[in-house]
C-alpha atoms as a PDB file:
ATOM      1  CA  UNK A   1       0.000   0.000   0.000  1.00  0.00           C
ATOM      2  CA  UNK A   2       1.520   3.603  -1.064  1.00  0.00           C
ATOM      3  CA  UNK A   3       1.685   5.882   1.744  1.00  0.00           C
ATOM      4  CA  UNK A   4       0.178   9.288   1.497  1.00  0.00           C
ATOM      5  CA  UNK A   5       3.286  10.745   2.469  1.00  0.00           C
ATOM      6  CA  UNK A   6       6.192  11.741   0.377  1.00  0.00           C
ATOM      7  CA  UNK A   7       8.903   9.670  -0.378  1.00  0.00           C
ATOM      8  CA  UNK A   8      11.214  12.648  -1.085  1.00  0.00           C
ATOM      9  CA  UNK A   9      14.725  12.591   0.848  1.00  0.00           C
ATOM     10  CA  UNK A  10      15.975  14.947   3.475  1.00  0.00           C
ATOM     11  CA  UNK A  11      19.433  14.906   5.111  1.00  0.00           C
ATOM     12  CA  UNK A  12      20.138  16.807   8.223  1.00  0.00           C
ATOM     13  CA  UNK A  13      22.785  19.665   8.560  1.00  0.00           C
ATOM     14  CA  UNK A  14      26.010  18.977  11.115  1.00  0.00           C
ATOM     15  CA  UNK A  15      27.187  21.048  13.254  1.00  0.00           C
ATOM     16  CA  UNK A  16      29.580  23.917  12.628  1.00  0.00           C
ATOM     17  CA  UNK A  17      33.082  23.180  14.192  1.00  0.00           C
ATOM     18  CA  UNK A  18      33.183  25.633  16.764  1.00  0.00           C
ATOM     19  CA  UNK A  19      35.877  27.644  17.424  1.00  0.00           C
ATOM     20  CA  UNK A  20      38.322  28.507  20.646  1.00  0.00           C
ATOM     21  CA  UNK A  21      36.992  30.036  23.132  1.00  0.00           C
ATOM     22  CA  UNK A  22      38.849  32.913  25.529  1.00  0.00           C
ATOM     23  CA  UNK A  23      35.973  32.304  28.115  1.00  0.00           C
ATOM     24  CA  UNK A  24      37.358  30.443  31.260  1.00  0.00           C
ATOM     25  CA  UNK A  25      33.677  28.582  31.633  1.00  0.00           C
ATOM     26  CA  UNK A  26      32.238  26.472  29.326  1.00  0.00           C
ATOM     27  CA  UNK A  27      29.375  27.969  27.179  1.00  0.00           C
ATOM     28  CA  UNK A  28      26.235  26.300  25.969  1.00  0.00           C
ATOM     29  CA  UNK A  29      24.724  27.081  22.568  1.00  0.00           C
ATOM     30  CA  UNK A  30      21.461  26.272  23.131  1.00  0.00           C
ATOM     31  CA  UNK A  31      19.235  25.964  19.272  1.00  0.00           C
ATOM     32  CA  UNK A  32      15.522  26.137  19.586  1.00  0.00           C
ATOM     33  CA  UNK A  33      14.472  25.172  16.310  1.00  0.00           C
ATOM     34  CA  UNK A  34      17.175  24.141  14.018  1.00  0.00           C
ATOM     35  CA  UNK A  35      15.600  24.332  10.105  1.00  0.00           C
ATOM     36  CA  UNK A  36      17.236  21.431   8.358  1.00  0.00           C
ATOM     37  CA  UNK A  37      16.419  21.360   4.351  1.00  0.00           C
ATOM     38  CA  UNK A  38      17.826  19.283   1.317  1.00  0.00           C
ATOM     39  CA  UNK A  39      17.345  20.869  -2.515  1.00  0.00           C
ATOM     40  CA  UNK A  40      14.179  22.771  -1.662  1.00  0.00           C
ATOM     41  CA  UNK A  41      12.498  19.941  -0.510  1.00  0.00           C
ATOM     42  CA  UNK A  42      11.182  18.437   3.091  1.00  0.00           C
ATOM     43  CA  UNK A  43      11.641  20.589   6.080  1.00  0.00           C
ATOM     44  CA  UNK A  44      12.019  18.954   9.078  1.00  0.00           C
ATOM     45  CA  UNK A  45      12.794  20.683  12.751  1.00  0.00           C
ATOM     46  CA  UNK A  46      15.293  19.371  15.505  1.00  0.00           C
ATOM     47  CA  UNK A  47      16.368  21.355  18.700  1.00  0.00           C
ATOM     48  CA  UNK A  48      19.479  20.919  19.978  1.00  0.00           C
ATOM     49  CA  UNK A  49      22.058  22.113  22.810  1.00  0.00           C
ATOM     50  CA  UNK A  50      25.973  21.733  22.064  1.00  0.00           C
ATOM     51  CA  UNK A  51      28.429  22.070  25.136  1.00  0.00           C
ATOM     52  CA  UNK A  52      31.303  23.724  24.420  1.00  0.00           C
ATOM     53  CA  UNK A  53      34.597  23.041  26.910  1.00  0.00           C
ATOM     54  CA  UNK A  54      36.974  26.075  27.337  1.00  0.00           C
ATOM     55  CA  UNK A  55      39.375  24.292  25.244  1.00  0.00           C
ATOM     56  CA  UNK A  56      36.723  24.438  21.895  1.00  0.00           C
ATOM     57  CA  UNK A  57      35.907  21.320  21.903  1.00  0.00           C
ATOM     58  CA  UNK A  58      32.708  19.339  22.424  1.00  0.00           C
ATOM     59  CA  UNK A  59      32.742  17.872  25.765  1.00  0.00           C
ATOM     60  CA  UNK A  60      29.290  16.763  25.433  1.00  0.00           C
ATOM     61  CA  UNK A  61      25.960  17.125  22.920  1.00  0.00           C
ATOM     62  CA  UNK A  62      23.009  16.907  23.901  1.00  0.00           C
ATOM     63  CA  UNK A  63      19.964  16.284  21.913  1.00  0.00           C
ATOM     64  CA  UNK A  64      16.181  17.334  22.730  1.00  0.00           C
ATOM     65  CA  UNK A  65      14.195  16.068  19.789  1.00  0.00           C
ATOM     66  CA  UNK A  66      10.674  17.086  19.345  1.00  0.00           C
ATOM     67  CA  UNK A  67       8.121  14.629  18.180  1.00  0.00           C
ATOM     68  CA  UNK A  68       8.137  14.103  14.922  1.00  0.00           C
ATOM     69  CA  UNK A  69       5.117  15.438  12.762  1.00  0.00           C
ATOM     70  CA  UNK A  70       5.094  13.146   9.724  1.00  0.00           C
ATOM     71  CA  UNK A  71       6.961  10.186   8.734  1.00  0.00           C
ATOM     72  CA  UNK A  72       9.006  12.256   6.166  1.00  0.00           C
ATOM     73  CA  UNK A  73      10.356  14.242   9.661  1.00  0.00           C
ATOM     74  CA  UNK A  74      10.429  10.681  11.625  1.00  0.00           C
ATOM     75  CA  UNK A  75      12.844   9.072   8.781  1.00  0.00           C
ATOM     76  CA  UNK A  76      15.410  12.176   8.954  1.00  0.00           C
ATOM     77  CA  UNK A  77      14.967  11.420  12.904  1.00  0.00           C
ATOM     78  CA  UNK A  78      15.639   7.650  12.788  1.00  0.00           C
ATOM     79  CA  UNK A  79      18.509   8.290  10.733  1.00  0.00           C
ATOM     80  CA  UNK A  80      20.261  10.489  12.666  1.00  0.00           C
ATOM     81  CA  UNK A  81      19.783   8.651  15.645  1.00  0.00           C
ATOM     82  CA  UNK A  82      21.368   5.122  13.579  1.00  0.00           C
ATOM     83  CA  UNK A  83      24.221   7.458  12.318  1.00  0.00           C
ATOM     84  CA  UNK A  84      25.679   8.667  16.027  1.00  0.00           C
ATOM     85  CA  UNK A  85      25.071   5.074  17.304  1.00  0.00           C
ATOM     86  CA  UNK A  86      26.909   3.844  14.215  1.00  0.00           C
ATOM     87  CA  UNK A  87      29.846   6.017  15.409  1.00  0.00           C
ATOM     88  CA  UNK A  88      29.870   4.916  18.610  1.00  0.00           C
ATOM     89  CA  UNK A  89      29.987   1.514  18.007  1.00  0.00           C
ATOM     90  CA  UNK A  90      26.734   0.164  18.384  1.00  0.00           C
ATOM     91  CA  UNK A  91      26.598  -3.238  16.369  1.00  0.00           C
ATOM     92  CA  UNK A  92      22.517  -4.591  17.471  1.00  0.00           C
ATOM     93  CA  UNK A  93      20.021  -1.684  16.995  1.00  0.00           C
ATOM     94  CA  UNK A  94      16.227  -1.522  17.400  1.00  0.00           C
ATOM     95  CA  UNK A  95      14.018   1.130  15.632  1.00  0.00           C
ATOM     96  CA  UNK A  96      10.480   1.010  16.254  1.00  0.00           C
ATOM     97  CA  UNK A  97       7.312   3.092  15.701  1.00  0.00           C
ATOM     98  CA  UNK A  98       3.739   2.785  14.470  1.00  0.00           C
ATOM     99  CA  UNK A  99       2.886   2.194  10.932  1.00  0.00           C
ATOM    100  CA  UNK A 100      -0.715   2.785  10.884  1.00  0.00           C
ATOM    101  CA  UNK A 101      -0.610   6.305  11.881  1.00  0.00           C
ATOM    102  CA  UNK A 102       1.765   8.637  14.132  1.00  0.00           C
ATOM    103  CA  UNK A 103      -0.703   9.039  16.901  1.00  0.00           C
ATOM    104  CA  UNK A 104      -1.770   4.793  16.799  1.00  0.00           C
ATOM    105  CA  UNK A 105      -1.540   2.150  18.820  1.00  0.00           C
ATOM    106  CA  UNK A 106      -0.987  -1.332  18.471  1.00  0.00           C
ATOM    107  CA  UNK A 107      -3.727  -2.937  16.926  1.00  0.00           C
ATOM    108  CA  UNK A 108      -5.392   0.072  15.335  1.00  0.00           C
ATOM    109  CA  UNK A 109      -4.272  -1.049  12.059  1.00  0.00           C
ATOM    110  CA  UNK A 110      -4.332  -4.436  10.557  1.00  0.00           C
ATOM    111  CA  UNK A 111      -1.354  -6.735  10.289  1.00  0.00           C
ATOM    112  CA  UNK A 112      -1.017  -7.510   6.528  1.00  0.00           C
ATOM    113  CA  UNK A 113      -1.303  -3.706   5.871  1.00  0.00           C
ATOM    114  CA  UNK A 114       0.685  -2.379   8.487  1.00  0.00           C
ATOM    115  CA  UNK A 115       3.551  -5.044   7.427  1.00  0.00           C
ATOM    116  CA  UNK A 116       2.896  -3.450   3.793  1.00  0.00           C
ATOM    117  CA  UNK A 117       3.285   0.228   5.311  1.00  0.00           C
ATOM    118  CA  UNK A 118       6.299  -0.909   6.843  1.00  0.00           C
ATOM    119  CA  UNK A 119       8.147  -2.145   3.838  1.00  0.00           C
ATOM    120  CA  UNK A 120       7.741   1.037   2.308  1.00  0.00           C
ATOM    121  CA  UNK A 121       9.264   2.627   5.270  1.00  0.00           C
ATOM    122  CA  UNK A 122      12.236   0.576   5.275  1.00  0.00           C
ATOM    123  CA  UNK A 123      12.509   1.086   1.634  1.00  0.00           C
ATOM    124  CA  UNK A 124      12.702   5.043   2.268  1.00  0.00           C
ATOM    125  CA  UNK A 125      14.840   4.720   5.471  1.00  0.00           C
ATOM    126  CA  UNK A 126      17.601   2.754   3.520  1.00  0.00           C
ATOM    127  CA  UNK A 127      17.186   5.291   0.469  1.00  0.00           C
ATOM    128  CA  UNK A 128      18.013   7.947   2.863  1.00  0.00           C
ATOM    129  CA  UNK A 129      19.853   5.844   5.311  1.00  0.00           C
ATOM    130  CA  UNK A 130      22.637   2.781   2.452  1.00  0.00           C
ATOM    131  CA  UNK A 131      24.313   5.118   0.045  1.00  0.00           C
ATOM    132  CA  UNK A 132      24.896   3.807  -3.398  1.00  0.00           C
ATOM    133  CA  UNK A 133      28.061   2.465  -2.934  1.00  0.00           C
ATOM    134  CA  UNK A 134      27.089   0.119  -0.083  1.00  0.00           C
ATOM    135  CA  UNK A 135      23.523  -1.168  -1.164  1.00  0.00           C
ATOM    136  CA  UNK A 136      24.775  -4.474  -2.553  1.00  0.00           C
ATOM    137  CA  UNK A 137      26.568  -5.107   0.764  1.00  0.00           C
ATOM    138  CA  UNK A 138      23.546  -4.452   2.562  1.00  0.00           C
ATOM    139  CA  UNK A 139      20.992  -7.514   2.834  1.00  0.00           C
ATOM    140  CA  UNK A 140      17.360  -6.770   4.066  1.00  0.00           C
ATOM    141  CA  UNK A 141      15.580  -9.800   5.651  1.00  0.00           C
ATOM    142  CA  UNK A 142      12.000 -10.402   5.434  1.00  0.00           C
ATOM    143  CA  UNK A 143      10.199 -12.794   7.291  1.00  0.00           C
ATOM    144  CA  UNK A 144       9.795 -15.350   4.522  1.00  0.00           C
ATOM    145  CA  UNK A 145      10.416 -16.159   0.880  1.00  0.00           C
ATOM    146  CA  UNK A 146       7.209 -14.971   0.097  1.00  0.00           C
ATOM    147  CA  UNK A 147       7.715 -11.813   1.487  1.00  0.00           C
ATOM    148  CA  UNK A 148      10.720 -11.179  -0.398  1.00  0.00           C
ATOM    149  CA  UNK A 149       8.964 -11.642  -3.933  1.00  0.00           C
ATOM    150  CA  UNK A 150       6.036  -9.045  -3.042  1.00  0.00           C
ATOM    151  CA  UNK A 151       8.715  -6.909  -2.010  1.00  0.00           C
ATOM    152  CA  UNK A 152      11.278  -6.908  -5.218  1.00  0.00           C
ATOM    153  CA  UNK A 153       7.233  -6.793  -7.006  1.00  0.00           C
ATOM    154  CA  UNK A 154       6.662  -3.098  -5.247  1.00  0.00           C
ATOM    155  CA  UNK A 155       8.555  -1.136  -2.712  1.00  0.00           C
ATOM    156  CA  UNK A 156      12.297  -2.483  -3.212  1.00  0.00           C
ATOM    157  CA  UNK A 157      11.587  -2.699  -7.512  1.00  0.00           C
ATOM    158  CA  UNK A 158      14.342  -1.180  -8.881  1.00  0.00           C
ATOM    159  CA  UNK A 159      16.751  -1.745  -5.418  1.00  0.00           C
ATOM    160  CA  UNK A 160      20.166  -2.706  -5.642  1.00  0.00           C
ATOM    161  CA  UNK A 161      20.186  -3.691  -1.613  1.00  0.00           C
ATOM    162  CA  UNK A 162      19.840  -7.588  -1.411  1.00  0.00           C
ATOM    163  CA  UNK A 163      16.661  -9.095  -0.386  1.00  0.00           C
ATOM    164  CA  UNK A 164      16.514 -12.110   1.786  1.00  0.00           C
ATOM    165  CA  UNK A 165      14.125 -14.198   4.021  1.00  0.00           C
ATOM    166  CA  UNK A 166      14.148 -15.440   7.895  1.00  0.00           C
ATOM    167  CA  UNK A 167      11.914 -18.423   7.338  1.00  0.00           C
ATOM    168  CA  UNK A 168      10.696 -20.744   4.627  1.00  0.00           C
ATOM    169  CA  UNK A 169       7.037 -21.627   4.825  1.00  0.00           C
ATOM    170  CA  UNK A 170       6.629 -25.713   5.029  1.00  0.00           C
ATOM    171  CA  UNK A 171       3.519 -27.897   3.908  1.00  0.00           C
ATOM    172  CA  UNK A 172       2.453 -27.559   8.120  1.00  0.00           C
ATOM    173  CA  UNK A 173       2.692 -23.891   8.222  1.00  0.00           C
ATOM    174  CA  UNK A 174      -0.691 -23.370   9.397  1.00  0.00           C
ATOM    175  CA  UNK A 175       0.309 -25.648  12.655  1.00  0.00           C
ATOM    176  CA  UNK A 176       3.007 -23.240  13.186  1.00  0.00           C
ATOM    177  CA  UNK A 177       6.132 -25.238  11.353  1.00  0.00           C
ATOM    178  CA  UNK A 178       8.345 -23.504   8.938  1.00  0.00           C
ATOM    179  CA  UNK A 179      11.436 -24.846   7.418  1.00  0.00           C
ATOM    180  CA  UNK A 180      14.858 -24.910   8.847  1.00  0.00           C
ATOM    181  CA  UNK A 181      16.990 -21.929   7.224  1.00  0.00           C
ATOM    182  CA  UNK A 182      20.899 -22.148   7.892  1.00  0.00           C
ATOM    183  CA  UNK A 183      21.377 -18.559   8.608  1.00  0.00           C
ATOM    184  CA  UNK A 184      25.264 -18.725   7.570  1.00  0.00           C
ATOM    185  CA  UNK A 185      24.342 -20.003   4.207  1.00  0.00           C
ATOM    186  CA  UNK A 186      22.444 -17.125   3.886  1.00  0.00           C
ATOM    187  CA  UNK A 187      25.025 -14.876   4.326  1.00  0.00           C
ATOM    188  CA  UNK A 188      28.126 -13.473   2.103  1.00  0.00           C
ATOM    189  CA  UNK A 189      31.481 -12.587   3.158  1.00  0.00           C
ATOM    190  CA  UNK A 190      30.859  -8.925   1.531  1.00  0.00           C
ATOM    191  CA  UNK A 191      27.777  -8.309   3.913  1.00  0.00           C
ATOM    192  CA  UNK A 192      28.189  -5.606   5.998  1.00  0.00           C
ATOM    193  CA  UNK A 193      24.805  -4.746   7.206  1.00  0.00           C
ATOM    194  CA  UNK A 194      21.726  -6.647   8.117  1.00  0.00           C
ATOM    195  CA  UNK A 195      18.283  -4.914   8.260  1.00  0.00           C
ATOM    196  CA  UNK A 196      15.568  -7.199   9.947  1.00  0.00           C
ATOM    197  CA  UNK A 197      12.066  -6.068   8.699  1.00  0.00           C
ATOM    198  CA  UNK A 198       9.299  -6.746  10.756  1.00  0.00           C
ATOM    199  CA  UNK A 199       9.828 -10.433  12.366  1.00  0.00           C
ATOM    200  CA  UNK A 200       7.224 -10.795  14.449  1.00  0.00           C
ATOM    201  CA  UNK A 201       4.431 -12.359  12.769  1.00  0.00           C
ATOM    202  CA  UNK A 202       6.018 -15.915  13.410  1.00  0.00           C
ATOM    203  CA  UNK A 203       7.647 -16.355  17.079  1.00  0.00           C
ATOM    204  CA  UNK A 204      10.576 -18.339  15.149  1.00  0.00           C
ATOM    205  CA  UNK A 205      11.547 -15.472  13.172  1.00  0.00           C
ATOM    206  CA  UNK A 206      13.127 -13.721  16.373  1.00  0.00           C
ATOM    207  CA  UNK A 207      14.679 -16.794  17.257  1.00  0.00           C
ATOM    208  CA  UNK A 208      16.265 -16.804  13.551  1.00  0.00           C
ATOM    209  CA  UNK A 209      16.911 -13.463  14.082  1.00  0.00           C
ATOM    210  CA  UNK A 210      19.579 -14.214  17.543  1.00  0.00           C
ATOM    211  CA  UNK A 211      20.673 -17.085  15.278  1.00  0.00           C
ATOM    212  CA  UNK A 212      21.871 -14.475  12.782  1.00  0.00           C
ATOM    213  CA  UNK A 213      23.561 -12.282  14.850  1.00  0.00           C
ATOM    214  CA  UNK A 214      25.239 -14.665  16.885  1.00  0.00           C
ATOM    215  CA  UNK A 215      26.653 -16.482  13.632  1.00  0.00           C
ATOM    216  CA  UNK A 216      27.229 -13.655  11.380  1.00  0.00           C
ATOM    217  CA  UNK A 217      27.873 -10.528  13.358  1.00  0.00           C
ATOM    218  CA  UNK A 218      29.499 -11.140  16.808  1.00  0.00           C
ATOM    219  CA  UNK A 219      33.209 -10.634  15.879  1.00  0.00           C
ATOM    220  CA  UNK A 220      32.942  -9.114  13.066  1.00  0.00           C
ATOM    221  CA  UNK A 221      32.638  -5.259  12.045  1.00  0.00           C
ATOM    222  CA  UNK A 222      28.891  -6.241  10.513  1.00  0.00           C
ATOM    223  CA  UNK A 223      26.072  -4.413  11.759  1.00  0.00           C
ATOM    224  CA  UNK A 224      22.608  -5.106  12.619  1.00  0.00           C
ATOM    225  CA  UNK A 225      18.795  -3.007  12.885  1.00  0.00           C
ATOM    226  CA  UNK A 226      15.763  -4.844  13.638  1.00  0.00           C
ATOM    227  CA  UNK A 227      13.093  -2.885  11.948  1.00  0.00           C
ATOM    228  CA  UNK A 228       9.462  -2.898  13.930  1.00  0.00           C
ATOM    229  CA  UNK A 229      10.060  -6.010  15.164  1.00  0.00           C
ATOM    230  CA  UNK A 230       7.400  -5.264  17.829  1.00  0.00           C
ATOM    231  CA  UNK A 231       9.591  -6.412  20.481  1.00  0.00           C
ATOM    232  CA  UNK A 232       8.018  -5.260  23.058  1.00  0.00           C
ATOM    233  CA  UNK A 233       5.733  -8.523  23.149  1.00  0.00           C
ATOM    234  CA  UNK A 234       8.687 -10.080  24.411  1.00  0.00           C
ATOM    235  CA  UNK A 235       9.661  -7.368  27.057  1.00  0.00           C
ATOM    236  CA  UNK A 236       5.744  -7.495  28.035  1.00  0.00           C
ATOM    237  CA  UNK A 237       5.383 -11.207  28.508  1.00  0.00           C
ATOM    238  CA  UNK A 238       3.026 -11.616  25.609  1.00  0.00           C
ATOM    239  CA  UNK A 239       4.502 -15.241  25.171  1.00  0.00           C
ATOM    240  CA  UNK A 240       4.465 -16.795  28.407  1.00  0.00           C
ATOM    241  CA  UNK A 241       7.838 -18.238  29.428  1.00  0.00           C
ATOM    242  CA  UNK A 242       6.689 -21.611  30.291  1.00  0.00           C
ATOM    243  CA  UNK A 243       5.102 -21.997  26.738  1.00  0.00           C
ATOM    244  CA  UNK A 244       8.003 -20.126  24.519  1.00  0.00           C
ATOM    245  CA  UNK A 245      11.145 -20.544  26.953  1.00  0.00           C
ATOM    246  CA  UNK A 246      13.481 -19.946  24.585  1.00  0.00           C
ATOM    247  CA  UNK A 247      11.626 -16.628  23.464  1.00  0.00           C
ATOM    248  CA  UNK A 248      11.859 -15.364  26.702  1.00  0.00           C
ATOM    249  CA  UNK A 249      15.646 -16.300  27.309  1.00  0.00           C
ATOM    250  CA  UNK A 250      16.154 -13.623  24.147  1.00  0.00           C
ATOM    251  CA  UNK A 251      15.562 -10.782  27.377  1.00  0.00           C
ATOM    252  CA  UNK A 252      18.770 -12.572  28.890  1.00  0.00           C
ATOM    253  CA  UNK A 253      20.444 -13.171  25.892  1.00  0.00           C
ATOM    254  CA  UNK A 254      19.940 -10.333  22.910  1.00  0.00           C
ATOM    255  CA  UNK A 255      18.251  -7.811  24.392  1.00  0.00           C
ATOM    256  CA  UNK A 256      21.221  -6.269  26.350  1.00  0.00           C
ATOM    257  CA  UNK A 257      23.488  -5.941  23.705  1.00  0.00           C
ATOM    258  CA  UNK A 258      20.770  -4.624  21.520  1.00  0.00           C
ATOM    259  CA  UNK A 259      20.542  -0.396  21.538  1.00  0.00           C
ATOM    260  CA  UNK A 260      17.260   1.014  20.867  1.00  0.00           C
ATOM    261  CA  UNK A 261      17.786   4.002  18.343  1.00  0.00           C
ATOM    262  CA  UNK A 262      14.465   5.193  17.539  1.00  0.00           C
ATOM    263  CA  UNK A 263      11.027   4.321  19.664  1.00  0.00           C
ATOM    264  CA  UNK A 264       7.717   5.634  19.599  1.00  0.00           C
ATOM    265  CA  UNK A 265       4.610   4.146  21.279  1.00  0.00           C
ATOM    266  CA  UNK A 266       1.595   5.866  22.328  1.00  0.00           C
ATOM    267  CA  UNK A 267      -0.915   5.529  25.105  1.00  0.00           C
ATOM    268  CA  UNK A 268      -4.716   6.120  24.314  1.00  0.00           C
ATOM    269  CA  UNK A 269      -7.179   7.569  26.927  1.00  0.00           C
ATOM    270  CA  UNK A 270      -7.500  11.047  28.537  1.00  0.00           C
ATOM    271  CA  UNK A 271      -4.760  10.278  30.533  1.00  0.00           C
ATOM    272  CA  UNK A 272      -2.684   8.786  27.557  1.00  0.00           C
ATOM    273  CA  UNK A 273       0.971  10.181  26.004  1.00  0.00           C
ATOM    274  CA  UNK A 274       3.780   8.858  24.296  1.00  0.00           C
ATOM    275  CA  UNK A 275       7.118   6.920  25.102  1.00  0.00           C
ATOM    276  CA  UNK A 276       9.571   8.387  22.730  1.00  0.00           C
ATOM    277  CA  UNK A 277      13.846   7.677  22.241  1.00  0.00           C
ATOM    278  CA  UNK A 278      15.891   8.918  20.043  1.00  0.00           C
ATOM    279  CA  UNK A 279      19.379   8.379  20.496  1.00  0.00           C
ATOM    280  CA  UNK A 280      21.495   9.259  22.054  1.00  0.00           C
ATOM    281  CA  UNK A 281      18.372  11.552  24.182  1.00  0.00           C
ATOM    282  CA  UNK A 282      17.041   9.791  27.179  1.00  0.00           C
ATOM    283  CA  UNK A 283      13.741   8.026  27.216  1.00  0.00           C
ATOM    284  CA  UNK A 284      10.841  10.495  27.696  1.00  0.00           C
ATOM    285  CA  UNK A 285       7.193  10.447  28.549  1.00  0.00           C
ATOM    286  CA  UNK A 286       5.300  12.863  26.520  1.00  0.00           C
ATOM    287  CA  UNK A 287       1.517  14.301  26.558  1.00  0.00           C
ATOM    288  CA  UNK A 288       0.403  16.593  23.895  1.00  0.00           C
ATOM    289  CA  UNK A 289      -1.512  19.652  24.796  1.00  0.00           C
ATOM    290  CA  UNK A 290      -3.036  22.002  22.863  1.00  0.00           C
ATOM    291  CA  UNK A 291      -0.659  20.689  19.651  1.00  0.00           C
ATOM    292  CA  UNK A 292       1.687  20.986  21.840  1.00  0.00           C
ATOM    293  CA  UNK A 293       3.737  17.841  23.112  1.00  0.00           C
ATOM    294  CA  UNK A 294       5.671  18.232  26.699  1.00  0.00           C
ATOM    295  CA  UNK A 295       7.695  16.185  28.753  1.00  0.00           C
ATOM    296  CA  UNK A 296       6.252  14.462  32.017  1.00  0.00           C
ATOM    297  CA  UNK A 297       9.126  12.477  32.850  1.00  0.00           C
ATOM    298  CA  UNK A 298      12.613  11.208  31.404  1.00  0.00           C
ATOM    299  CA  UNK A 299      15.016   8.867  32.179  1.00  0.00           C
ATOM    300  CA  UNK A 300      17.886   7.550  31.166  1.00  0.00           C
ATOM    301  CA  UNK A 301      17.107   3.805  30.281  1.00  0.00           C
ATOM    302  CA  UNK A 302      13.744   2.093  29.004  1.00  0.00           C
ATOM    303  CA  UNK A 303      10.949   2.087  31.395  1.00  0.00           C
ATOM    304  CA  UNK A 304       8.361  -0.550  31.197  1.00  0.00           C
ATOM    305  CA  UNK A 305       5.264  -0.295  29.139  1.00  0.00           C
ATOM    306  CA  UNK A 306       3.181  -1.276  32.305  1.00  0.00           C
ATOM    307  CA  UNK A 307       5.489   1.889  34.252  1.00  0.00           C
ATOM    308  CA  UNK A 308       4.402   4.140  32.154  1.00  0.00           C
ATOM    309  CA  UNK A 309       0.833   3.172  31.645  1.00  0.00           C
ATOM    310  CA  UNK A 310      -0.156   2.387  35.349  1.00  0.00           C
ATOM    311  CA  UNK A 311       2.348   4.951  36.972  1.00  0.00           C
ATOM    312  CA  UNK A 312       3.884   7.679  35.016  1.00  0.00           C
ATOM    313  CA  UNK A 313       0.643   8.590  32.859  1.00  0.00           C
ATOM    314  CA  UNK A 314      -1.777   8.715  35.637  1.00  0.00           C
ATOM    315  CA  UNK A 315       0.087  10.618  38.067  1.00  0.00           C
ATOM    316  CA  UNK A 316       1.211  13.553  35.888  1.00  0.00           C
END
C-alpha cells in the first residue's frame, strides 16, 4: 500500500566546528528550532544544545528532539539517531514506531497492511539511510520467501540492496512449522549490514533473528537493525515463558546488547501520552496539549510499558 506521504529525501545539517573560546567557563549554545532542508524539498525541525569546553571542543551534545510530525520528519529522525550510534559503536540496533498512523496504537491497524506500510518505510529509510556504494553489501531480511517476492514486485523494484528471508514456509505452516533456514548459508562474506524487517508475525523469526547475529555478526565489524520487530511482546510477557522458553531467554540473551535508536509508542485515553527515544536523548514520557507535546518524565534507560501506563501517565 503507497503511503500518502512523500517519499522525497531529506538529510540533516552537522554542526559547525566551533571555534576557541577565551571564556574560562564552558558555554552552551542552546538551538531552539534548528531548520534542516535538502534541494528545496522536506523541512524537518530538531532542537538541539551543544556544550562547548573552554578548550573548543565538544565535551558533550546533547539532543532534545521534538516529536516528529510526519513520517518524512520521523525518517530524517531515525537516521540520525542510527548514524551517532553507528559512530559509537553500536553493532545490534532496534528502531520502532507505528505504521498505521503517528498518533496509533498497536492494533489500530491491521497486520497484513501495516507489514505493507512498513516495507515502504524501510525502503525510504535505507534510500536515505545505504548510500549507493554500499547497497549491494547491505541484505534486508523479510520474514519469509514470500515476502521477499512481493517486495522486489513493489517497494524495493528497482533496489540494488539484497533481499533475503528469515523463514521458509513448510507444507504444516498453518500448525506453526516452517522450514529450517541455515542462517550462515544465507550470508556473504561482503555483507556488511543486516536490516531485519518486521519479524514478528512468526515467534521463530526472532529466534532466527539471535541465530543471525550470533553467527554472522558477533566478531565481526557487521552491523545489525531490527526494523518494527514489535519487540516489546517479548519485554511485556506476551509469550508466556513456560510456553516459549526460549523466546523469553532472548531478554537474557539479545536484548542487552541490543541499543534502541528510535522508539515511539503511544498511550490512548484522557490520561494517555507517548514513550519516545531517540538516540542518544534519554527516554521520555510525553503528553500533547493544545498541539503541543511536553515532557512528564525522562530517564535515562527504558521504562516498562506497564510503568508508564499504570504509573507515570496517571500521576502527571
Amino acid at each position: 500500500m503507497a503511503l500518502s506521504n512523500s517519499s522525497t529525501l531529506a538529510s540533516s545539517v552537522p554542526f559547525s566546528s566551533v571555534s576557541s573560546l577565551a571564556n574560562t567557563k564552558a558555554v552552551r549554545f542552546d538551538i531552539e528550532r534548528l531548520w534542516i532542508k535538502n534541494d528545496n524539498h522536506h523541512i524537518g525541525r530538531m532542537s538541539s544544545a551543544l556544550r562547548v569546553s573552554r578548550n573548543g571542543s565538544s565535551s558533550s551534545v546533547e539532543s532534545d528532539v521534538p516529536l516528529p510530525r510526519d513520517y518524512e520528519e520521523l525518517l530524517v529522525q531515525a537516521k540520525k539517531a542510527t548514524d551517532l550510534a553507528l559512530k559509537d559503536g553500536k553493532q545490534l540496533m532496534e528502531i520502532e514506531f507505528p505504521t498505521a498512523g503517528l498518533e496509533s496504537v498497536p492494533g489500530d491497524g491491521e497486520g497484513g497492511i501495516e507489514m505493507t506500510e512498513s516495507m515502504q518505510l524501510i525502503r525510504q529509510f535505507c534510500d536515505r539511510f545505504v548510500s549507493p556504494e554500499k547497497a549491494a553489501r547491505t541484505r534486508v531480511f523479510f520474514p519469509e520467501a514470500n515476502e521477499v517476492k512481493f517486495a522486489r514486485e513493489s517497494a524495493f523494484g528497482g533496489s540494488s540492496l539484497k533481499l533475503d528471508y528469515l523463514t521458509k514456509p513448510s507444507f504444516f505452516e498453518d500448525f506453526g512449522f516452517v522450514e529450517k533456514i541455515k542462517m550462515t548459508d544465507r550470508v556473504k562474506p561482503e555483507d556488511e549490514l543486516f536490516l531485519v524487517a518486521y519479524p514478528y508475525f512468526n515467534v521463530n523469526e526472532m529466534l532466527v533473528v539471535e541465530e543471525l547475529y550470533n553467527e554472522a555478526v558477533v566478531n565481526t565489524t557487521r552491523k545489525m537493525i531490527i526494523f518494527n520487530g514489535e519487540l516489546d511482546r517479548i519485554r511485556s510477557g506476551y509469550y508466556p515463558s513456560f510456553f516459549y522458553p526460549k523466546l523469553a531467554s532472548l531478554l537474557k540473551t539479545l536484548f542487552p546488547v541490543m541499543e534502541t535508536v528510535y522508539y515511539i509508542h503511544n498511550f490512548k485515553g484522557r490520561k494517555g501520552g507517548t514513550l519516545f527515544r531517540c538516540y542518544p536523548g534519554p527516554w521520555k514520557v510525553l503528553r500533547k496539549v493544545k498541539k503541543e507535546s511536553i515532557c512528564l518524565h525522562q530517564q535515562e534507560s527504558m521504562p516498562s510499558l506497564k510503568e508508564v501506563a499504570l504509573d507515570i501517565l496517571p500521576s502527571a
